[in-house]
PDB file of N, CA and C in Angstrom:
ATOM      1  N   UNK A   1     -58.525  -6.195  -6.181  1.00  0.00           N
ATOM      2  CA  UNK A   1     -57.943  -4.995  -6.766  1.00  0.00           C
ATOM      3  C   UNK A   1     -56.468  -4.921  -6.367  1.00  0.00           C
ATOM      4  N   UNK A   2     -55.442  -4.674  -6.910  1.00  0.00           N
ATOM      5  CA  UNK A   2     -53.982  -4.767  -7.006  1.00  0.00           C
ATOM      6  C   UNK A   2     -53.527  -3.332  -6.199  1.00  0.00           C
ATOM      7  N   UNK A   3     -52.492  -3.219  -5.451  1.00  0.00           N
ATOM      8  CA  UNK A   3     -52.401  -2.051  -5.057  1.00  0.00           C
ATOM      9  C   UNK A   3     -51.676  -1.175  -6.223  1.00  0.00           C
ATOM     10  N   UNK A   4     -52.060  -0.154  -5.817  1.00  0.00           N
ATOM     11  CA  UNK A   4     -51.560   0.829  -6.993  1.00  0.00           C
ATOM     12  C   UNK A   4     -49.162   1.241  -6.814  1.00  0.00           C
ATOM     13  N   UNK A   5     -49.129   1.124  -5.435  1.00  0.00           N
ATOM     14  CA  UNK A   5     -48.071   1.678  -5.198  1.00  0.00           C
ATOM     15  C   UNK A   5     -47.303   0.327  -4.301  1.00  0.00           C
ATOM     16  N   UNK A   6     -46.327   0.244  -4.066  1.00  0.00           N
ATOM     17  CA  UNK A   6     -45.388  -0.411  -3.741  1.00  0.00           C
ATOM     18  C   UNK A   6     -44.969  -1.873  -4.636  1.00  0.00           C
ATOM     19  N   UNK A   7     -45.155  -3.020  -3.964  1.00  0.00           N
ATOM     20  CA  UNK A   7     -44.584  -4.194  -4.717  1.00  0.00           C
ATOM     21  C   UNK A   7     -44.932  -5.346  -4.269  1.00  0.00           C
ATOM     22  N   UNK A   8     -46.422  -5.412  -3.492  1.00  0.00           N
ATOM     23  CA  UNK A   8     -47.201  -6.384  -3.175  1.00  0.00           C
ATOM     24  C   UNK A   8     -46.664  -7.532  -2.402  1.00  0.00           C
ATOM     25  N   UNK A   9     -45.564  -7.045  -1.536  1.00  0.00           N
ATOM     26  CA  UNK A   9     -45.057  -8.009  -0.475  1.00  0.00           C
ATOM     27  C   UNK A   9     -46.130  -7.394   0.820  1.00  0.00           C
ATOM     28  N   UNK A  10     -46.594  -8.800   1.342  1.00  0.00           N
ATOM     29  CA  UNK A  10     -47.439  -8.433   2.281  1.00  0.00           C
ATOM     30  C   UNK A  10     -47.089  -8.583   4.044  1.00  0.00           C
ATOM     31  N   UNK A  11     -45.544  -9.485   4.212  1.00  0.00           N
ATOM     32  CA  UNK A  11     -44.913  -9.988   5.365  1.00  0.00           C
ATOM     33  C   UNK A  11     -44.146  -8.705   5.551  1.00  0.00           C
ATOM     34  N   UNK A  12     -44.302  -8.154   5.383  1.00  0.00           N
ATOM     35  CA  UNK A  12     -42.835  -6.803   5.222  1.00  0.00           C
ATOM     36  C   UNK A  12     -43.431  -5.524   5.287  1.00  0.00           C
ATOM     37  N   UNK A  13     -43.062  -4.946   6.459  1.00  0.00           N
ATOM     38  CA  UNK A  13     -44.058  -2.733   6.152  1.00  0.00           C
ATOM     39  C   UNK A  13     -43.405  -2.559   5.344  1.00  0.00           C
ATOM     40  N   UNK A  14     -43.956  -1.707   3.932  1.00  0.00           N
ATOM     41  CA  UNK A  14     -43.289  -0.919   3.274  1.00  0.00           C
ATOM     42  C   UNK A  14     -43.554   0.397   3.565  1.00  0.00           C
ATOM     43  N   UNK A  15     -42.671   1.431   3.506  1.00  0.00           N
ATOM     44  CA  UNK A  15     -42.752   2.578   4.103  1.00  0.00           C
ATOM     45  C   UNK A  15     -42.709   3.628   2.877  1.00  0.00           C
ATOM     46  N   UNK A  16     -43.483   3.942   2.274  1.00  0.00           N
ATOM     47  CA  UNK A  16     -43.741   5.065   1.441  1.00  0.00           C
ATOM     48  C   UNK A  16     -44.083   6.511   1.562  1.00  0.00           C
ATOM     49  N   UNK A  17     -42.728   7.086   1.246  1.00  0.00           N
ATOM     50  CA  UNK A  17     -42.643   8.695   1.403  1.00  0.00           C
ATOM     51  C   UNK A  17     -43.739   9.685   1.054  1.00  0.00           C
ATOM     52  N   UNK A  18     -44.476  10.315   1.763  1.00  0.00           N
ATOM     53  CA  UNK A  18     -45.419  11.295   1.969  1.00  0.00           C
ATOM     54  C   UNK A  18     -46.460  10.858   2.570  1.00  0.00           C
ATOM     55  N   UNK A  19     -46.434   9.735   3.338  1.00  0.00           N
ATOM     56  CA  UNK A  19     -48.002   9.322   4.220  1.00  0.00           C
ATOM     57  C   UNK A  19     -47.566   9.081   5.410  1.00  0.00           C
ATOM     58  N   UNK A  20     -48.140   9.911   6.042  1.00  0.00           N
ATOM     59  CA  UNK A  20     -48.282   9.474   7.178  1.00  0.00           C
ATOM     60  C   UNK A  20     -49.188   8.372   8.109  1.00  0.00           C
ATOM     61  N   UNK A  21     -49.561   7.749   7.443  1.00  0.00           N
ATOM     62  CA  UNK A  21     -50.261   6.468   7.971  1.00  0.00           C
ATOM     63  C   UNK A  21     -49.161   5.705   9.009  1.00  0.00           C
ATOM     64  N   UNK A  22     -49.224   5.565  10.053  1.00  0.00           N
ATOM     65  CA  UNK A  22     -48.879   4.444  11.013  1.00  0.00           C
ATOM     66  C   UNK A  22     -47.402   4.973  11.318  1.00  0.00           C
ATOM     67  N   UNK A  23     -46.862   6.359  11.333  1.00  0.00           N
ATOM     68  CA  UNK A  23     -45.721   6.873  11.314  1.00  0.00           C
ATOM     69  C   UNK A  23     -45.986   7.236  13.070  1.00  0.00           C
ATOM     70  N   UNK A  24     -45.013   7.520  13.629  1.00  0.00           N
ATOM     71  CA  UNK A  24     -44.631   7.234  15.154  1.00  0.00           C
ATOM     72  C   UNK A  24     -43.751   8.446  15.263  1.00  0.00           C
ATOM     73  N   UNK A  25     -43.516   9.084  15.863  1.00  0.00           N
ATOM     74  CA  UNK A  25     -42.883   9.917  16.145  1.00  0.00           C
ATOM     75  C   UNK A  25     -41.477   9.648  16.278  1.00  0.00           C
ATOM     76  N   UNK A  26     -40.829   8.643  16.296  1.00  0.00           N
ATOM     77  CA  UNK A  26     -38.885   7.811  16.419  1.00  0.00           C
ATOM     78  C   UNK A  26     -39.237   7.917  14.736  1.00  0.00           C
ATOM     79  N   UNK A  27     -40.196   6.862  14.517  1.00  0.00           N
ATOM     80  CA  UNK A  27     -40.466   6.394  12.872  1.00  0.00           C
ATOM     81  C   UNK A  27     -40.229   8.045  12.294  1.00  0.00           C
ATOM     82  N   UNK A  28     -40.997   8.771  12.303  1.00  0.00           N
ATOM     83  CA  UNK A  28     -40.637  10.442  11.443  1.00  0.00           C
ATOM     84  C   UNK A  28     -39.467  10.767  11.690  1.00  0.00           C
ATOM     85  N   UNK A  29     -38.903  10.823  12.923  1.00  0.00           N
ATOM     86  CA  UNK A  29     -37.376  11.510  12.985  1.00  0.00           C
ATOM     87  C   UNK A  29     -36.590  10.267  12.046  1.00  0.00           C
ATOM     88  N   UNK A  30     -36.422   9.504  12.362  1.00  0.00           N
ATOM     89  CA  UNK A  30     -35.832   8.496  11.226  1.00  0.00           C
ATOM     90  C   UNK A  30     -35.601   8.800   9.942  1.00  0.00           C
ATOM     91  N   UNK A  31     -37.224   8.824   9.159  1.00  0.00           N
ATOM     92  CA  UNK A  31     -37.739   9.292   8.034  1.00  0.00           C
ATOM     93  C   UNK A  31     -37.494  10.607   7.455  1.00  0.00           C
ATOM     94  N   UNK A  32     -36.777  11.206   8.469  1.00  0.00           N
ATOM     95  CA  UNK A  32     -36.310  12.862   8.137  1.00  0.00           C
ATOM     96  C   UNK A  32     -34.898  12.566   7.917  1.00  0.00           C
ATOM     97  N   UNK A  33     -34.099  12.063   8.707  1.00  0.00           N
ATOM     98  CA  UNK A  33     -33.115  11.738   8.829  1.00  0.00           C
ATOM     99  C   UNK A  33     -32.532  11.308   7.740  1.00  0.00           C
ATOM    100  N   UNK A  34     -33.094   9.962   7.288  1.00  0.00           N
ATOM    101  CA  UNK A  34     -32.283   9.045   5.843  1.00  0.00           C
ATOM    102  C   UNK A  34     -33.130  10.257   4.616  1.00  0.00           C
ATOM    103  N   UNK A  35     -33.741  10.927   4.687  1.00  0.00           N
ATOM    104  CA  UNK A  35     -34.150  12.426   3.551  1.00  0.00           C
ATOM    105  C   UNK A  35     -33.013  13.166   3.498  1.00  0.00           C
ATOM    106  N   UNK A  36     -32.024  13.585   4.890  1.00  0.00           N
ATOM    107  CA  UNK A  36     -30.955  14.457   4.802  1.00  0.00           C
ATOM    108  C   UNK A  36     -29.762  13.536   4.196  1.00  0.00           C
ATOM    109  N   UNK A  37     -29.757  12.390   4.811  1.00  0.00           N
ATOM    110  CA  UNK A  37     -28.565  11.636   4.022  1.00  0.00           C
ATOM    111  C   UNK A  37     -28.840  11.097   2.404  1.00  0.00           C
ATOM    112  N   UNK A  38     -29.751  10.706   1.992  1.00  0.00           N
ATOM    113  CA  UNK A  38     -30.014  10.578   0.698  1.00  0.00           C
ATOM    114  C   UNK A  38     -28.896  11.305  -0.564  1.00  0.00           C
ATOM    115  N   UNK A  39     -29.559  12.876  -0.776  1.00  0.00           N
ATOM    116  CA  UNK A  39     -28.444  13.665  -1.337  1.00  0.00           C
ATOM    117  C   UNK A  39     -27.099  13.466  -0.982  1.00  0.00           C
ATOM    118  N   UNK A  40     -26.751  13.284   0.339  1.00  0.00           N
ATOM    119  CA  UNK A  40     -25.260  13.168   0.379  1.00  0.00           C
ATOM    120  C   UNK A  40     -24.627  12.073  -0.224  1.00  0.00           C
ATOM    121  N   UNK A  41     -25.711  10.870  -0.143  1.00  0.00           N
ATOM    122  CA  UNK A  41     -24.863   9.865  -1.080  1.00  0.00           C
ATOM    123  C   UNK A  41     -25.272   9.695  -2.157  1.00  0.00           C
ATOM    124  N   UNK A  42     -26.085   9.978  -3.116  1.00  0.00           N
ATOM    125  CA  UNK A  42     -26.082  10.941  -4.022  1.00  0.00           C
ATOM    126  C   UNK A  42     -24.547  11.440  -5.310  1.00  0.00           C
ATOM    127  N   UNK A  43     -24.398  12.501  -4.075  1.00  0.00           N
ATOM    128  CA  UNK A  43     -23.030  13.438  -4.231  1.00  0.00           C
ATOM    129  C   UNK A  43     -22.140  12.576  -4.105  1.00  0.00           C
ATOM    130  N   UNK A  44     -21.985  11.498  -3.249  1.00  0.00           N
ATOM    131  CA  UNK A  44     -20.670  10.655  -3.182  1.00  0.00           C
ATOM    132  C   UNK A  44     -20.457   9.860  -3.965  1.00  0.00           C
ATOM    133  N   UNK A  45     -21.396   9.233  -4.814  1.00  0.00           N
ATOM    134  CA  UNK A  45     -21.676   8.713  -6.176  1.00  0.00           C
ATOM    135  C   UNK A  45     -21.289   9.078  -7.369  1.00  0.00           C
ATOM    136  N   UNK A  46     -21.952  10.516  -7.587  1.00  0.00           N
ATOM    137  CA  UNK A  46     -21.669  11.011  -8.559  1.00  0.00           C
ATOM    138  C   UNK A  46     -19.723  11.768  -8.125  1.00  0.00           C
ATOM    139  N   UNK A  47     -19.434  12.654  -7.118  1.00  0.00           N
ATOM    140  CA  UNK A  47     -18.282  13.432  -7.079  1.00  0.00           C
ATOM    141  C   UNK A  47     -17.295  12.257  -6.001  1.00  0.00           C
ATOM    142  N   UNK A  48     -17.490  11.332  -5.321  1.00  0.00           N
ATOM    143  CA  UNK A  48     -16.552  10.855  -4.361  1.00  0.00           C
ATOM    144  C   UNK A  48     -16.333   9.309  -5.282  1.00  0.00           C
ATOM    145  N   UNK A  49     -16.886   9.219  -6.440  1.00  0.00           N
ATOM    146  CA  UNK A  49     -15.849   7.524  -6.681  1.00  0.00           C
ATOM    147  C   UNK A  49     -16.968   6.548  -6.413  1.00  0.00           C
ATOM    148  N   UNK A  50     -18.314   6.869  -5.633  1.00  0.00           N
ATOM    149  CA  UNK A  50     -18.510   5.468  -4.803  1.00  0.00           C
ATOM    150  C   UNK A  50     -19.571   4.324  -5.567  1.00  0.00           C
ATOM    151  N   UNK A  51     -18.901   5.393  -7.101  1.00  0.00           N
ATOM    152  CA  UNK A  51     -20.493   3.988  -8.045  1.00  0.00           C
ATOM    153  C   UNK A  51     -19.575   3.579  -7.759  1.00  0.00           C
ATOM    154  N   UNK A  52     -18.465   2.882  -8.581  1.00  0.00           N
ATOM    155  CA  UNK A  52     -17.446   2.267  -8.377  1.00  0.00           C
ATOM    156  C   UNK A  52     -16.610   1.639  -7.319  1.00  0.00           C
ATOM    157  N   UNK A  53     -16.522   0.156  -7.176  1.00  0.00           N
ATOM    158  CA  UNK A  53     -16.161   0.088  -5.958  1.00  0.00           C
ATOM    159  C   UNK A  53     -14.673  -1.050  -6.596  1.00  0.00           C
ATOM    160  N   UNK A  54     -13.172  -0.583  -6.112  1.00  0.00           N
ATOM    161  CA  UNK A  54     -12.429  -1.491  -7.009  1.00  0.00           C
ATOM    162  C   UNK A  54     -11.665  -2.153  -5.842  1.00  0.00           C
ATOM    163  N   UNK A  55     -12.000  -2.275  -4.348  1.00  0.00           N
ATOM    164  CA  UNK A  55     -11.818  -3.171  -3.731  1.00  0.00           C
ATOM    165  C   UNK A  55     -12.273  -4.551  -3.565  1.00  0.00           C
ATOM    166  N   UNK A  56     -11.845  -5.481  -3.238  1.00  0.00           N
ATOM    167  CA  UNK A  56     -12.382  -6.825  -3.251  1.00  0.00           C
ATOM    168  C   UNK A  56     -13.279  -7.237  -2.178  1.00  0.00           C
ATOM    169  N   UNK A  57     -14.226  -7.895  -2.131  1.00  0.00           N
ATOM    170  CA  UNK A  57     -15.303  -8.291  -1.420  1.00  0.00           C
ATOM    171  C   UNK A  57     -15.819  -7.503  -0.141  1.00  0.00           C
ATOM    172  N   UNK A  58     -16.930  -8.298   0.428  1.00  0.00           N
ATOM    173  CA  UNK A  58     -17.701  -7.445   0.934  1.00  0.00           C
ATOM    174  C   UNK A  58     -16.458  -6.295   2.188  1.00  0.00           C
ATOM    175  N   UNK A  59     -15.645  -6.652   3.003  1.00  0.00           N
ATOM    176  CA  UNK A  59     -14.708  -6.224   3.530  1.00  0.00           C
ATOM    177  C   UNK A  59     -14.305  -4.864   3.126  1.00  0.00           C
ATOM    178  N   UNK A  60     -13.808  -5.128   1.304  1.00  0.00           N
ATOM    179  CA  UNK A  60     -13.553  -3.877   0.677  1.00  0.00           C
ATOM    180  C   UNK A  60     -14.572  -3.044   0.193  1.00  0.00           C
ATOM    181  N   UNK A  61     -15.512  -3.570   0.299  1.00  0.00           N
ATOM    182  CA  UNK A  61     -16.803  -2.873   0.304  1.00  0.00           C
ATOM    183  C   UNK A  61     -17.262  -1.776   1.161  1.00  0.00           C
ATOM    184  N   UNK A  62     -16.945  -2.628   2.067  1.00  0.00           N
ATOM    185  CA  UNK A  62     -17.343  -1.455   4.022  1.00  0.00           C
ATOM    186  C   UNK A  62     -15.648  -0.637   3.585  1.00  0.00           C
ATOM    187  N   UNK A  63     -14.713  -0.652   3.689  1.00  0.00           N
ATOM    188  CA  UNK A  63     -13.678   0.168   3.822  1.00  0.00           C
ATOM    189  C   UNK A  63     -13.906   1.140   2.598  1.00  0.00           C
ATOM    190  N   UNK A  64     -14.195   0.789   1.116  1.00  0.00           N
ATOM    191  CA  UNK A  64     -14.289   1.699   0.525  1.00  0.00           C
ATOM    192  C   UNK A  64     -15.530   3.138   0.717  1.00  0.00           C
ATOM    193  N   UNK A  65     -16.649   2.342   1.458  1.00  0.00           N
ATOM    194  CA  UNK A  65     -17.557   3.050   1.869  1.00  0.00           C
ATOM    195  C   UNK A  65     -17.387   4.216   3.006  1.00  0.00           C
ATOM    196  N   UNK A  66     -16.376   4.183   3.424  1.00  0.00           N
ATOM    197  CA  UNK A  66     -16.278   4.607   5.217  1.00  0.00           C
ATOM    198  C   UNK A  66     -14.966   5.035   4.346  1.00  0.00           C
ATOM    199  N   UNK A  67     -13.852   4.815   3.363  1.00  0.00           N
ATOM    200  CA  UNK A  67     -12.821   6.199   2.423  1.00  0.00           C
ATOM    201  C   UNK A  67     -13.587   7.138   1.778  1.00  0.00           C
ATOM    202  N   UNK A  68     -14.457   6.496   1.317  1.00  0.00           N
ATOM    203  CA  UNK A  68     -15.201   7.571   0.340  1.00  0.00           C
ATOM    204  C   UNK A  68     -16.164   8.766   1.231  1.00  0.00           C
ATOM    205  N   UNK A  69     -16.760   8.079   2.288  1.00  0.00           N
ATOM    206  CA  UNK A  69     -17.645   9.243   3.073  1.00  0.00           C
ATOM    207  C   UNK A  69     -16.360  10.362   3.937  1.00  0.00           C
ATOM    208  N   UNK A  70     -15.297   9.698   4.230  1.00  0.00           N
ATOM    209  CA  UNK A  70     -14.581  10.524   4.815  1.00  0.00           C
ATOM    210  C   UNK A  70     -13.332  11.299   3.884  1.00  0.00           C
ATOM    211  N   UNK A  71     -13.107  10.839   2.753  1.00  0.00           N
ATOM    212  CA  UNK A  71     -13.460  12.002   1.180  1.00  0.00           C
ATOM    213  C   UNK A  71     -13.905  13.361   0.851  1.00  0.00           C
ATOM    214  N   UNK A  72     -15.751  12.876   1.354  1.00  0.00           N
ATOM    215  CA  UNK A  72     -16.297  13.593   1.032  1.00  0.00           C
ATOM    216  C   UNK A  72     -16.058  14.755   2.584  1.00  0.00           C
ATOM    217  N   UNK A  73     -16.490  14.141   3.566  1.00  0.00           N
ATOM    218  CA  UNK A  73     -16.300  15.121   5.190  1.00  0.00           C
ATOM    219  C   UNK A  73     -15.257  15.872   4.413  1.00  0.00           C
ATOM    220  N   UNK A  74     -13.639  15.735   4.047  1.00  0.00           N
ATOM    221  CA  UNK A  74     -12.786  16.439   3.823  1.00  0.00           C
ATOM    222  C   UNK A  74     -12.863  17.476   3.340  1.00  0.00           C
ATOM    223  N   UNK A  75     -13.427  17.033   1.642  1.00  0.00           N
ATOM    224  CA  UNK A  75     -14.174  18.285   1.144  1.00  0.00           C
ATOM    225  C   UNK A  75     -15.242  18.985   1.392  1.00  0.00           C
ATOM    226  N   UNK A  76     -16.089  18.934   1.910  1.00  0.00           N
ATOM    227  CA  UNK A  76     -16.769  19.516   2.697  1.00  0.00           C
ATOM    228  C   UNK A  76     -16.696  20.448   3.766  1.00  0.00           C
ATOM    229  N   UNK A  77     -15.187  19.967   4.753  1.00  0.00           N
ATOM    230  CA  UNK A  77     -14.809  21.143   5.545  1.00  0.00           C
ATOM    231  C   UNK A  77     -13.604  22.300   4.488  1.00  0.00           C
ATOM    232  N   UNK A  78     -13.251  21.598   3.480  1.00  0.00           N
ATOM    233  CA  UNK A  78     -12.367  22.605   2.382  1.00  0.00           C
ATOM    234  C   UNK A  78     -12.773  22.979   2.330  1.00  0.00           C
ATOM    235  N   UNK A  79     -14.244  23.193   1.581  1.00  0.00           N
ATOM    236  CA  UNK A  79     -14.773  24.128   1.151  1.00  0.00           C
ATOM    237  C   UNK A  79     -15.209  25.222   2.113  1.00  0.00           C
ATOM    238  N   UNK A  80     -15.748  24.810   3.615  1.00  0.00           N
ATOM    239  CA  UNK A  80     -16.057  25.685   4.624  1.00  0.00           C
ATOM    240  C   UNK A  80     -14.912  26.834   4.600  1.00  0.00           C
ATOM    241  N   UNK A  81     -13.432  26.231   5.130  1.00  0.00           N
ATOM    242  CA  UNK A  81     -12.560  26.256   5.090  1.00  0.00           C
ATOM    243  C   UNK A  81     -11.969  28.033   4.030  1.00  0.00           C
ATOM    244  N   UNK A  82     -12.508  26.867   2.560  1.00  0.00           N
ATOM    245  CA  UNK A  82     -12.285  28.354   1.404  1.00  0.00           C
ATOM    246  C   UNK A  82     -13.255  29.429   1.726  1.00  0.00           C
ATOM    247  N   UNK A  83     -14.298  29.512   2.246  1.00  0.00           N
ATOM    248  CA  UNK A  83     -15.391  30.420   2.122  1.00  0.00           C
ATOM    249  C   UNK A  83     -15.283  31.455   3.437  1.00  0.00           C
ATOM    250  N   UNK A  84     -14.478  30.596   4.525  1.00  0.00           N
ATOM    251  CA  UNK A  84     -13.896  31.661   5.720  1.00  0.00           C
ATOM    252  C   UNK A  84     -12.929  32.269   6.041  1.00  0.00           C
ATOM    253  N   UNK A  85     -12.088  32.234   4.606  1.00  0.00           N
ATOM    254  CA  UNK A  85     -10.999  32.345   4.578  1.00  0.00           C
ATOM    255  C   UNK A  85     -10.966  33.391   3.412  1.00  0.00           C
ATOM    256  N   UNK A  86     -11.859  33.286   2.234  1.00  0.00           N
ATOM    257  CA  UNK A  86     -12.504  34.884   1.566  1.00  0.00           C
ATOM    258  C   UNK A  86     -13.192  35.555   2.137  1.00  0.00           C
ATOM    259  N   UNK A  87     -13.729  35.453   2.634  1.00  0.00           N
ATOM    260  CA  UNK A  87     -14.553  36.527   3.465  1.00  0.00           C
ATOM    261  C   UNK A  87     -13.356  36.774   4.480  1.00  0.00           C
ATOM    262  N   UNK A  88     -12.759  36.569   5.442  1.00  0.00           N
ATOM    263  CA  UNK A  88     -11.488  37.064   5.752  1.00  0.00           C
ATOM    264  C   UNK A  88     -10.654  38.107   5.276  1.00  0.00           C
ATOM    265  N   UNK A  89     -10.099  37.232   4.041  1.00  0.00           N
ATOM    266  CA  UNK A  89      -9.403  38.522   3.165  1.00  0.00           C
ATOM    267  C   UNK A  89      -9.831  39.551   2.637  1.00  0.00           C
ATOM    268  N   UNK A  90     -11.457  39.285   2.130  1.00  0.00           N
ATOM    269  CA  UNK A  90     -12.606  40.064   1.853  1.00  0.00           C
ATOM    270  C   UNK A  90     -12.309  41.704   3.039  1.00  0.00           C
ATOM    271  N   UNK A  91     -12.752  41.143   3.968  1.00  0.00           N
ATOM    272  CA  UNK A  91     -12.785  42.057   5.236  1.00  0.00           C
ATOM    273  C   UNK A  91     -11.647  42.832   5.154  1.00  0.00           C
ATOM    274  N   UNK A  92     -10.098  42.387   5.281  1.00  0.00           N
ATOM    275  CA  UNK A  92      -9.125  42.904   5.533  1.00  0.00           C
ATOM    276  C   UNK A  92      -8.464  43.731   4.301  1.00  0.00           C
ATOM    277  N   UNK A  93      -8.977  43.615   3.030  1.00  0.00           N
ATOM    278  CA  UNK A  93      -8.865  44.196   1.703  1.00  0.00           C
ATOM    279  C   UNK A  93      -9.504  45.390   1.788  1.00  0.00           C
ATOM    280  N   UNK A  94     -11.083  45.222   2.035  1.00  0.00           N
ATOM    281  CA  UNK A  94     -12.090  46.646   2.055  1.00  0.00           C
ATOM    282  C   UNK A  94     -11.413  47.475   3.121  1.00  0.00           C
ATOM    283  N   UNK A  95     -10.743  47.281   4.150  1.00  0.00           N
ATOM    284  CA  UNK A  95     -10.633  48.118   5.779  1.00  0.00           C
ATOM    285  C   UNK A  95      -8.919  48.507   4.870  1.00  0.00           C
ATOM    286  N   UNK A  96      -8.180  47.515   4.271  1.00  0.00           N
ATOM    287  CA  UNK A  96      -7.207  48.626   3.976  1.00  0.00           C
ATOM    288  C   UNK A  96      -7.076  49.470   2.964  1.00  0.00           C
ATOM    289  N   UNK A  97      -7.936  49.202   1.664  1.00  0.00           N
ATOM    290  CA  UNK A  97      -8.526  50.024   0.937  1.00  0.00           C
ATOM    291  C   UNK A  97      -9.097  51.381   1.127  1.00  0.00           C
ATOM    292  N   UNK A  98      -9.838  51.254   2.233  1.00  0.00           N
ATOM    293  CA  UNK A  98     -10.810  52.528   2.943  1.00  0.00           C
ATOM    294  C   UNK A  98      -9.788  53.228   3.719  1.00  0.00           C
ATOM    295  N   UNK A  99      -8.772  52.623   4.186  1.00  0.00           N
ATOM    296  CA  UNK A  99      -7.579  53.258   5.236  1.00  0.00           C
ATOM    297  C   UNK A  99      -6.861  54.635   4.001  1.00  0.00           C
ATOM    298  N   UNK A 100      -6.423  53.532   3.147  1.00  0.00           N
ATOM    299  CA  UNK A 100      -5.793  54.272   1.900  1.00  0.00           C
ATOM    300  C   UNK A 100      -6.421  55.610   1.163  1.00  0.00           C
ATOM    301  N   UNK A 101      -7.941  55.350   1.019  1.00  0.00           N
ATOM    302  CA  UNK A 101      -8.381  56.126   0.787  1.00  0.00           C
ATOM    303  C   UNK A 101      -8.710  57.431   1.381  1.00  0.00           C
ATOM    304  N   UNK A 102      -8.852  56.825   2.935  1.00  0.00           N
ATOM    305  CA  UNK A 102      -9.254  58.390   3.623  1.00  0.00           C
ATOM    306  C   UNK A 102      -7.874  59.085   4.108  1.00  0.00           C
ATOM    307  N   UNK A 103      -6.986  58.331   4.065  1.00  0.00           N
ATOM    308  CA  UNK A 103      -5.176  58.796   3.828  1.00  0.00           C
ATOM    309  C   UNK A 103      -5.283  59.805   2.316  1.00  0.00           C
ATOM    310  N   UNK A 104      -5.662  59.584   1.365  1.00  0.00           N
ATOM    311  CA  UNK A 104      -5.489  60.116   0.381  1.00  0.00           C
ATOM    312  C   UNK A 104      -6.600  61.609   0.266  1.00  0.00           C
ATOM    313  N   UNK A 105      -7.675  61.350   1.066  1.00  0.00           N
ATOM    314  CA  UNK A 105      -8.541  62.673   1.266  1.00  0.00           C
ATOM    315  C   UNK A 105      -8.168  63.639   2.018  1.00  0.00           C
ATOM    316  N   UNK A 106      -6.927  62.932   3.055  1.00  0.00           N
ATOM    317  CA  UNK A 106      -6.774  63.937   4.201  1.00  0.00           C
ATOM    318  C   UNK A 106      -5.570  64.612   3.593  1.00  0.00           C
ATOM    319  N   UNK A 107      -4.666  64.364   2.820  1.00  0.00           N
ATOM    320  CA  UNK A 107      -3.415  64.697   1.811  1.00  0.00           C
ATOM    321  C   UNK A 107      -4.191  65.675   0.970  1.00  0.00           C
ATOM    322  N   UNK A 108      -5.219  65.310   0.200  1.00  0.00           N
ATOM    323  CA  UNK A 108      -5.886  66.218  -0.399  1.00  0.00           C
ATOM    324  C   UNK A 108      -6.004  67.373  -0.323  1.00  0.00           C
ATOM    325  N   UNK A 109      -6.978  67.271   0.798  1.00  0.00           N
ATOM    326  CA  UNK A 109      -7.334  68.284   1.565  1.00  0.00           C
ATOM    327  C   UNK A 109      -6.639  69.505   2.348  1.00  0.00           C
ATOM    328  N   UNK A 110      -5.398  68.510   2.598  1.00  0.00           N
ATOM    329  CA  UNK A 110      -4.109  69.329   3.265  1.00  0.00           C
ATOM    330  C   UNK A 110      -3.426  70.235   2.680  1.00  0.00           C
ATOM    331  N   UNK A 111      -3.320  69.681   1.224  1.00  0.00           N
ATOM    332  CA  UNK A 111      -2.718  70.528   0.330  1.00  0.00           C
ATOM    333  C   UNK A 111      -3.648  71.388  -0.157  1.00  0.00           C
ATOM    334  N   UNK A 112      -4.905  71.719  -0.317  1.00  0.00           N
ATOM    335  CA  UNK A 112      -6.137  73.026  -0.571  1.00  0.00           C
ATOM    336  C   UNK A 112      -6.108  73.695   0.116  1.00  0.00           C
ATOM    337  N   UNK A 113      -5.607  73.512   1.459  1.00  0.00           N
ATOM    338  CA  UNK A 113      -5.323  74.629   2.907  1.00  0.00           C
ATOM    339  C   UNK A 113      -3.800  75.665   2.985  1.00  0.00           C
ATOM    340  N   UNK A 114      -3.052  74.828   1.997  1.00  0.00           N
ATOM    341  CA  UNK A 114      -1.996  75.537   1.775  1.00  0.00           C
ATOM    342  C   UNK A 114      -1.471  76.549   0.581  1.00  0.00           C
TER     343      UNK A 114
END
C-alpha cells in the first residue's frame, strides 16, 4: 500500500505538520519556530524584492538574502515607529483640545456672572 502523504523517500525523516508522532520537545520548539518565520518570508517575497534575485551567484545570493531581510527589519520598525508616534500626537491633540475647551466654558460662564 503506497503512503498517502509525503514522497516515499525512506533514508530521510520527513516531518509533516500536525503530527505529533516522534516530535521531541527541541524538535516542537523548532517546529514552532520555522511556523513564525514562514509568513515573514512570505512577506519578503511578495513586499521586499526577494522572488527576484539580480545578484550573481551563490555569494549574491546570501548577500541579497541578508539586504532583503534587513529591508524588511527596517520597515518593520517604521512602521512601529509611525504607530508611536500617532498615538503620541493622538494624546497631545485630545489634552490640548480639552484644555481649549474647558478655557472656553470657564469664559462662558464668566461672562453669565456678569
Amino acid at each position: 500500500m503506497p503512503e498517502r502523504r509525503g514522497h516515499g523517500v525512506k533514508t530521510t525523516k520527513v516531518l509533516i505538520s500536525g503530527t505529533r508522532k516522534g516530535a521531541t520537545p527541541a524538535l516542537a520548539k523548532l517546529l514552532r519556530r520555522r511556523s513564525a518565520i514562514e509568513p515573514e518570508i512570505g512577506h519578503m517575497k511578495s513586499d521586499g524584492r526577494l522572488g527576484r534575485c539580480t545578484l550573481k551567484g551563490s555569494i549574491g545570493d546570501a548577500i541579497f538574502a541578508v539586504l532583503c531581510g534587513c529591508g524588511h527589519n527596517i520597515r518593520k520598525i517604521l512602521a512601529h515607529i509611525r504607530a508611536v508616534l500617532t498615538a503620541i500626537l493622538t494624546v497631545l491633540y485630545l489634552r490640548h483640545s480639552l484644555k481649549n475647551q474647558r478655557r472656553g466654558f470657564l469664559l462662558a460662564a464668566d461672562r453669565a456672572n456678569l
